[in-house]
C-alpha atoms as a PDB file:
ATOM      1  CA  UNK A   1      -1.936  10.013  -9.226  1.00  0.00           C
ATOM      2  CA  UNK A   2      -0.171  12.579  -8.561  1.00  0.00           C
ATOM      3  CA  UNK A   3       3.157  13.804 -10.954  1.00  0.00           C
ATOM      4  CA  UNK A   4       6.063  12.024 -10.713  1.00  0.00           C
ATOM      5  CA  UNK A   5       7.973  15.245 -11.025  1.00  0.00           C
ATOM      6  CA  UNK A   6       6.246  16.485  -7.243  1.00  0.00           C
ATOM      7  CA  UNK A   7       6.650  13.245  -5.854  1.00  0.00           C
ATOM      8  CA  UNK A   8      10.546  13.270  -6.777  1.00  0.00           C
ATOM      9  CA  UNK A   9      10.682  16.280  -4.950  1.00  0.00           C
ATOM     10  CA  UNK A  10       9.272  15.357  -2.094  1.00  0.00           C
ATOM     11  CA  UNK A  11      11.144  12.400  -1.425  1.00  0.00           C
ATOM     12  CA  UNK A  12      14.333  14.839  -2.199  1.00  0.00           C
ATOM     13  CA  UNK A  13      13.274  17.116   0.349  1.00  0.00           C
ATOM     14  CA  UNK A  14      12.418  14.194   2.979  1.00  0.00           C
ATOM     15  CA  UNK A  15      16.341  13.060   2.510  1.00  0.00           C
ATOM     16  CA  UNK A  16      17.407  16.283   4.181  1.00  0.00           C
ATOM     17  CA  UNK A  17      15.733  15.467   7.194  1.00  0.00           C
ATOM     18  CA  UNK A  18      17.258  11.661   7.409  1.00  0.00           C
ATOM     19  CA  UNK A  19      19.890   9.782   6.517  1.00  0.00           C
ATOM     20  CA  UNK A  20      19.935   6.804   3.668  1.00  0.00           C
ATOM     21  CA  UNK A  21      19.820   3.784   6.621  1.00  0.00           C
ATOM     22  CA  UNK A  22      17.368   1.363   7.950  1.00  0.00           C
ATOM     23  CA  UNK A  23      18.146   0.967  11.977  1.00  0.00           C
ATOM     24  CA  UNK A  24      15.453   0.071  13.149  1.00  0.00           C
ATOM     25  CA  UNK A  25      13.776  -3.739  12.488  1.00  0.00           C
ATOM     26  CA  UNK A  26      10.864  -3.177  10.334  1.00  0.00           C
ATOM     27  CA  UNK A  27       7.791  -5.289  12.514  1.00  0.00           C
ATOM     28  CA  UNK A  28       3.654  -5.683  12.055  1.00  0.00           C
ATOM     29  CA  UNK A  29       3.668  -4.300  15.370  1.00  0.00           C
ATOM     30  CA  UNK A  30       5.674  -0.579  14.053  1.00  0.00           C
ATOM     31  CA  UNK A  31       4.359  -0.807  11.197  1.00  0.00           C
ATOM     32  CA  UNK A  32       0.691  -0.283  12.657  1.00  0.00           C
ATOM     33  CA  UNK A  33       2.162   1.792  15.188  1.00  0.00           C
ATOM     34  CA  UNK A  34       2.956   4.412  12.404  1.00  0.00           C
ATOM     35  CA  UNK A  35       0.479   3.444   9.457  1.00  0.00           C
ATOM     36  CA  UNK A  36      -0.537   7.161   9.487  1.00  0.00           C
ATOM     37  CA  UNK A  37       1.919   7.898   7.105  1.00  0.00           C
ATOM     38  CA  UNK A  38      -0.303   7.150   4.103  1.00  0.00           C
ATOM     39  CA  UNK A  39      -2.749  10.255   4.711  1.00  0.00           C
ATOM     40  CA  UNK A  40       0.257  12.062   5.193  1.00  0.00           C
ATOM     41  CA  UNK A  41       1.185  14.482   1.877  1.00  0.00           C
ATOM     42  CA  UNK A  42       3.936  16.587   3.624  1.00  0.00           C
ATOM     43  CA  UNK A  43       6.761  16.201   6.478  1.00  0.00           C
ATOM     44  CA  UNK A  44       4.548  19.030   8.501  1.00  0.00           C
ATOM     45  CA  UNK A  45       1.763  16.400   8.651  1.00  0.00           C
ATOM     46  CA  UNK A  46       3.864  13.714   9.381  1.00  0.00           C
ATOM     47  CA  UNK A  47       5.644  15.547  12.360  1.00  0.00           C
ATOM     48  CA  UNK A  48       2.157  16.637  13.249  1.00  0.00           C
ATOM     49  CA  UNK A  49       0.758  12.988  13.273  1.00  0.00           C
ATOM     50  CA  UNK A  50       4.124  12.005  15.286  1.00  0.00           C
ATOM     51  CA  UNK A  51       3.073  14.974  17.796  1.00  0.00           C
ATOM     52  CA  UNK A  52      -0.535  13.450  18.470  1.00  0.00           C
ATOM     53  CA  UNK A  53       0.159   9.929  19.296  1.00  0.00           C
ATOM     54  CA  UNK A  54       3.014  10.783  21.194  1.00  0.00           C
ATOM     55  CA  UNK A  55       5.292   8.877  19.234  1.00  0.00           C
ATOM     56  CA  UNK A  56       8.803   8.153  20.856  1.00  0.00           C
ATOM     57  CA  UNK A  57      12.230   9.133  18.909  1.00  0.00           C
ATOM     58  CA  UNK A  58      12.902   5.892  17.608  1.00  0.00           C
ATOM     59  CA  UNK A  59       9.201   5.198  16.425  1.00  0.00           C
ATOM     60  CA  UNK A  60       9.419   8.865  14.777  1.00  0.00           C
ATOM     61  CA  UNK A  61      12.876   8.087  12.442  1.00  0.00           C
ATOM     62  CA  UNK A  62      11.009   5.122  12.203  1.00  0.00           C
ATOM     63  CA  UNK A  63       7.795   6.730  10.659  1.00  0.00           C
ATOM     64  CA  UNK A  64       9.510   8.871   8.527  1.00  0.00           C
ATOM     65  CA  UNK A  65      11.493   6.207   6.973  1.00  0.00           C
ATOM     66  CA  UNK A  66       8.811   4.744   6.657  1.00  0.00           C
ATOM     67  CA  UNK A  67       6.752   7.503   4.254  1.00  0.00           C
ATOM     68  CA  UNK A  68       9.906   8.660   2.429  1.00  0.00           C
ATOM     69  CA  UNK A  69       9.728   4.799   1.083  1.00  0.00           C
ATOM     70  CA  UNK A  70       6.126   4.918   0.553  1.00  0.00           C
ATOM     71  CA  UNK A  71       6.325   8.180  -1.625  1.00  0.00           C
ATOM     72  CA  UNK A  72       9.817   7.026  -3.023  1.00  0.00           C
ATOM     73  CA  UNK A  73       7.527   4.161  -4.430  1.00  0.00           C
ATOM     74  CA  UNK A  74       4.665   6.585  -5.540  1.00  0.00           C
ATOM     75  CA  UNK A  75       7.404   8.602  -7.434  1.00  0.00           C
ATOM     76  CA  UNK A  76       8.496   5.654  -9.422  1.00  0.00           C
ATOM     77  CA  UNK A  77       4.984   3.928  -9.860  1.00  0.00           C
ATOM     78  CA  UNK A  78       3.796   7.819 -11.761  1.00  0.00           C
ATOM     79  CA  UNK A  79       6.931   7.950 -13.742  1.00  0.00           C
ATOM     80  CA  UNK A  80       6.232   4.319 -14.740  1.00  0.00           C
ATOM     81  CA  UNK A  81       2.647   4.914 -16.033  1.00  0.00           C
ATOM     82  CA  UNK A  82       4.547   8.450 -17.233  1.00  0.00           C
ATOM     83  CA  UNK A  83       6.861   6.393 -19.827  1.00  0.00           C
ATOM     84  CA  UNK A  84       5.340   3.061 -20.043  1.00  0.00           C
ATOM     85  CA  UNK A  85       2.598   3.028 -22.591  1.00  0.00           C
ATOM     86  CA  UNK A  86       1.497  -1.102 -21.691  1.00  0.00           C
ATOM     87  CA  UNK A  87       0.941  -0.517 -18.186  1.00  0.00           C
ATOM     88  CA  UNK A  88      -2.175  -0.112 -16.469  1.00  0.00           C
ATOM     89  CA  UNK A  89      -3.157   0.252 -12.902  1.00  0.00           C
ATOM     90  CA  UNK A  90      -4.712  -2.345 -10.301  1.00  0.00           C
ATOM     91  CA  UNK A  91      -8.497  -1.542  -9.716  1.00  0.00           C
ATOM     92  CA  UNK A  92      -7.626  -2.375  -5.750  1.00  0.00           C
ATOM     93  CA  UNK A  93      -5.133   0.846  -4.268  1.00  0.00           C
ATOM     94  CA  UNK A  94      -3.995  -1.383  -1.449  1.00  0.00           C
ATOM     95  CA  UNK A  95      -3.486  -4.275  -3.316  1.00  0.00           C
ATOM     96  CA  UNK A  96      -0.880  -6.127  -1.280  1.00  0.00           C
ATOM     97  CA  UNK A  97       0.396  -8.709  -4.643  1.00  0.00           C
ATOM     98  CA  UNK A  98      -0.710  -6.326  -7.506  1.00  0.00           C
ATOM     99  CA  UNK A  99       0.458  -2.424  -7.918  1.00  0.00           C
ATOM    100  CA  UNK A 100      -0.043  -2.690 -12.203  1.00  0.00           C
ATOM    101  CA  UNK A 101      -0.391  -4.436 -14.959  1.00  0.00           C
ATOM    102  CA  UNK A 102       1.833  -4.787 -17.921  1.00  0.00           C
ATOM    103  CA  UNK A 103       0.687  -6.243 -21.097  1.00  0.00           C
ATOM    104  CA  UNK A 104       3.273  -8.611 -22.920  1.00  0.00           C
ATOM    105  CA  UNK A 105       2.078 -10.972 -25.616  1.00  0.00           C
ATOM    106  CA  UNK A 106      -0.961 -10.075 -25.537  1.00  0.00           C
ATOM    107  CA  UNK A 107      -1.351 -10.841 -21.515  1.00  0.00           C
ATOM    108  CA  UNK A 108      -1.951  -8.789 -19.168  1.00  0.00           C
ATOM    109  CA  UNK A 109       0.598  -9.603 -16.114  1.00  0.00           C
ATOM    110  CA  UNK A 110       0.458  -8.509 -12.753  1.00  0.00           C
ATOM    111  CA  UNK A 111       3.124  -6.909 -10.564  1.00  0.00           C
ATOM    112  CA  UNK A 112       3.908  -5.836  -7.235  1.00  0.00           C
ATOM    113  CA  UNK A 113       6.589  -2.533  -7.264  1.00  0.00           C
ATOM    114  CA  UNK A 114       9.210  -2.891  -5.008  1.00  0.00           C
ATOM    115  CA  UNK A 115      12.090  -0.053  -4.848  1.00  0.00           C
ATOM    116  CA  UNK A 116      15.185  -0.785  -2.347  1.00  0.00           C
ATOM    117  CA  UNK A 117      18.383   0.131  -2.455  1.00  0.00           C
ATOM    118  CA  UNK A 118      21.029  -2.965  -2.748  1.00  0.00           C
ATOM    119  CA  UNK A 119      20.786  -4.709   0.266  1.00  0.00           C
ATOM    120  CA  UNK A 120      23.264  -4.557   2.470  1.00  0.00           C
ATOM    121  CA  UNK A 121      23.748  -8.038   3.438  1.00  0.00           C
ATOM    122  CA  UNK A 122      23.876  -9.563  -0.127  1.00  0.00           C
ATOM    123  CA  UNK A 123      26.628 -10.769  -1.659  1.00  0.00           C
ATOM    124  CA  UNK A 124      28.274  -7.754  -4.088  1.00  0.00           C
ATOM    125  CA  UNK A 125      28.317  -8.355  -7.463  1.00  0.00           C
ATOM    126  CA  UNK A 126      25.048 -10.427  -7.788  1.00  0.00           C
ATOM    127  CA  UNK A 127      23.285 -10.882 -11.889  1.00  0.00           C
ATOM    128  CA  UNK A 128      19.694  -9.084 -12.143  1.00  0.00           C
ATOM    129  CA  UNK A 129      18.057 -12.849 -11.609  1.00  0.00           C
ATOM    130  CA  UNK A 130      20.514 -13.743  -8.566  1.00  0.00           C
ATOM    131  CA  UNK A 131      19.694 -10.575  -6.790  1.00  0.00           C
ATOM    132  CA  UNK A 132      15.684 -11.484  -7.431  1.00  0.00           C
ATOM    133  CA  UNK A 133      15.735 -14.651  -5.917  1.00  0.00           C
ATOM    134  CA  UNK A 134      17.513 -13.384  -2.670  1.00  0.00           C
ATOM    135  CA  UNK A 135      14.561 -10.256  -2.402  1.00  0.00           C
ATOM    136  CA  UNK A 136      12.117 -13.550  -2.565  1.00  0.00           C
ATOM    137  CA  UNK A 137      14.210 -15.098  -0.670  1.00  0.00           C
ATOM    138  CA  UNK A 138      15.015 -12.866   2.507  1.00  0.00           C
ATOM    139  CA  UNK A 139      11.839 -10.813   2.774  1.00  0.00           C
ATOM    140  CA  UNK A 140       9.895 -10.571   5.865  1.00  0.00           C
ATOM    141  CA  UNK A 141       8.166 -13.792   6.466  1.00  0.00           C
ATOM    142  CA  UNK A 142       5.336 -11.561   8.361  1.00  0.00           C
ATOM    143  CA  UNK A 143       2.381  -9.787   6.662  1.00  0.00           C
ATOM    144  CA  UNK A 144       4.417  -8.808   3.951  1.00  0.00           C
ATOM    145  CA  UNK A 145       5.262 -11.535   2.382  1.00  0.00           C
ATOM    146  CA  UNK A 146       4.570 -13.458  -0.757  1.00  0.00           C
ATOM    147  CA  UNK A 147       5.742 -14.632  -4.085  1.00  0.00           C
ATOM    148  CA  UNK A 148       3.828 -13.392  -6.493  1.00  0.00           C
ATOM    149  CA  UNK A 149       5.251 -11.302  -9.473  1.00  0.00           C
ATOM    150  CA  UNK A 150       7.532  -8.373  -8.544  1.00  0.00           C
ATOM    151  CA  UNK A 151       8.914  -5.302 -10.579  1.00  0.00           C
ATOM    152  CA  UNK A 152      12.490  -4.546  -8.395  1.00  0.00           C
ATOM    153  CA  UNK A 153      13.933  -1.260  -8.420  1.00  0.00           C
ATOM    154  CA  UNK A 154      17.203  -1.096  -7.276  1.00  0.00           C
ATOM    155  CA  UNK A 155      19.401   2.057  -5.855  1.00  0.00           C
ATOM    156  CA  UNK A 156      23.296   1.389  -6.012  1.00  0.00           C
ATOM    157  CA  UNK A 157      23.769   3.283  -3.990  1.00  0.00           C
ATOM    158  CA  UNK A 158      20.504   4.254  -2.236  1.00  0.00           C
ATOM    159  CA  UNK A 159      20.562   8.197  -3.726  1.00  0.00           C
ATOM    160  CA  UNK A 160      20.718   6.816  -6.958  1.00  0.00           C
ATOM    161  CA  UNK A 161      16.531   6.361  -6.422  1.00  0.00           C
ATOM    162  CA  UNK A 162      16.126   9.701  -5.752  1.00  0.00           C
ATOM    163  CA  UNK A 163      17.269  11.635  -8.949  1.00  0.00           C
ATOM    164  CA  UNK A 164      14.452  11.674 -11.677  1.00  0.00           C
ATOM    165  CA  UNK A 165      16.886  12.234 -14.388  1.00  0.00           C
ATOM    166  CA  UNK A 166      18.755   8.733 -13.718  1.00  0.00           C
ATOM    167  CA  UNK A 167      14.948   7.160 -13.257  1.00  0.00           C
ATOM    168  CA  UNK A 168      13.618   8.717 -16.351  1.00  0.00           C
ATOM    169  CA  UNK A 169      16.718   7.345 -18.580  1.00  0.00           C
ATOM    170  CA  UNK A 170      16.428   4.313 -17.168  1.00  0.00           C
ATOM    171  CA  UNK A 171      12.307   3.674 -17.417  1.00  0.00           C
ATOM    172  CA  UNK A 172      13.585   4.631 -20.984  1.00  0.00           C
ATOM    173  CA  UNK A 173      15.830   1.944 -21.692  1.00  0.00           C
ATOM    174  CA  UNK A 174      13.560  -1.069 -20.299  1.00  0.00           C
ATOM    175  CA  UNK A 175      10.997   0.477 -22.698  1.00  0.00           C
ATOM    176  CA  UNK A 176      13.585   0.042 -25.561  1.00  0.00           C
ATOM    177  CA  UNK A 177      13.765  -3.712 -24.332  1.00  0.00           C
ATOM    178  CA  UNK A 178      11.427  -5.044 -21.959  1.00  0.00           C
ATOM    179  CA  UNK A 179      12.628  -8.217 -22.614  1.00  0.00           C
ATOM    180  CA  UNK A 180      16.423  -7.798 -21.271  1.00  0.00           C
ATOM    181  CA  UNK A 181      14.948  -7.202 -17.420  1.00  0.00           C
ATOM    182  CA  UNK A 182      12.605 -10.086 -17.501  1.00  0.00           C
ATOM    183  CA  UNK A 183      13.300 -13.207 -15.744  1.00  0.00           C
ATOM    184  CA  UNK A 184      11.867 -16.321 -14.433  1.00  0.00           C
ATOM    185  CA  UNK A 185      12.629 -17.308 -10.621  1.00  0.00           C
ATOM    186  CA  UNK A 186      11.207 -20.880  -9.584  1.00  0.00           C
ATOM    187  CA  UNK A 187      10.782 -21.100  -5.579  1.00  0.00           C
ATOM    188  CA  UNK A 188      11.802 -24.393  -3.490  1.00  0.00           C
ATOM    189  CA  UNK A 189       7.635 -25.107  -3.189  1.00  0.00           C
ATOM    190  CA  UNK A 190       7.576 -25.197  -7.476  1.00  0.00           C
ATOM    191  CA  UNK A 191       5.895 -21.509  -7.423  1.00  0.00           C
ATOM    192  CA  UNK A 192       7.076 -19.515 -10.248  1.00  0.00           C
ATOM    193  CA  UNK A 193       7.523 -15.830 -10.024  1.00  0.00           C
ATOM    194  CA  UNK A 194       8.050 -13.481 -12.932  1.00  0.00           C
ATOM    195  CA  UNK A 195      10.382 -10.786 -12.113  1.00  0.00           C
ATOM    196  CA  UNK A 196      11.639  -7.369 -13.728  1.00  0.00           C
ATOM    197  CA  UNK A 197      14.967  -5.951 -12.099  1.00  0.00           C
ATOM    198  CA  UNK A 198      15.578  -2.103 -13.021  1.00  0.00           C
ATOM    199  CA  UNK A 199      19.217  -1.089 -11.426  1.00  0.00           C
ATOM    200  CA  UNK A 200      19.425   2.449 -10.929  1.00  0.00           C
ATOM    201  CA  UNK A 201      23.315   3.223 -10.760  1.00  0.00           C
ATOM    202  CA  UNK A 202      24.627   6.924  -9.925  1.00  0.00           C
ATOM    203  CA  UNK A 203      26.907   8.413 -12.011  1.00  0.00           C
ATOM    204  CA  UNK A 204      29.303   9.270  -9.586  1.00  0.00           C
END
């Protein structure tokens, strides 16, 4: 895994090249389109990638919205196992339900990392188990989807997720007390999922 204090950069560096906004309806179909993204380490490869399949404009912004998220949620899974000293990682990299473990109790429970910024279309103002229960609620219904356990990271706004210093003091204060981000949401099927919320607030 690789430092949490390169990864941090990179994402910082990828911002440059993009704005903070999602345009472009995330599909299975553009998804596989630009799944090259995870052998990617560096924009160069990823504009080099782009270059070979002959990706068009859109698909491009696409992809690299695409890999800024999936090193934006490297970045926070190393600083997690950086400051966290119950969590251990899934055996299975591509584990599409599982990312780590975090023993509570004596238990060993399961979690899939998710980092987003608020979402737009929520209603403001929403409690750390409200704003749970509408991820679970209004995620893709394709390939993605599922209700298993899920550790929420939160930008407000989205540049918040960027700065290391902010993560780091935050990280810090769920390790003080776990317990205060922890919550319970119960689906309309009777599933129940286990959910941490981190909000990661700028200071401006």
């Amino acid at each position: 895994m690789e430092s949490a204090a390169h990864l941090f950069g990179e994402i910082e560096a990828a911002g440059l090249a993009i704005a903070n906004s999602w345009k472009i309806k995330q599909t299975d179909d553009l998804d596989k389109q630009t799944s090259h993204i995870y052998k990617c380490h560096s924009l160069a490869d990823l504009q080099q990638y782009a270059a070979e399949k002959g990706l068009t404009d859109s698909e491009l912004m696409y992809s690299l919205h695409r890999w800024r998220n999936f090193k934006r949620h490297e970045a926070w899974q190393s600083l997690l196992f950086e400051q966290v000293p119950s969590i251990s990682l899934s055996t299975e990299s591509f584990h599409k339900k599982q990312d780590f473990f975090i023993q509570a109790n004596g238990e060993e429970i399961p979690f899939d990392l998710k980092v987003s910024r608020y979402p737009l279309s929520a209603k403001p103002g929403l409690n750390d188990k409200e704003l749970a229960e509408w991820f679970y609620q209004n995620q893709s219904r394709q390939g993605r989807f599922h209700l298993a356990n899920r550790f929420f990271v939160v930008g407000e706004p989205e540049s918040a997720l960027y700065s290391i210093d902010l993560a780091r003091d935050t990280i810090s204060e769920f390790v003080q007390s776990m317990s205060k981000f922890r919550h319970f949401v119960r689906h309309p099927n009777g599933t129940v999922s286990r959910a941490v919320v981190l909000r990661q607030t700028s200071l401006d």
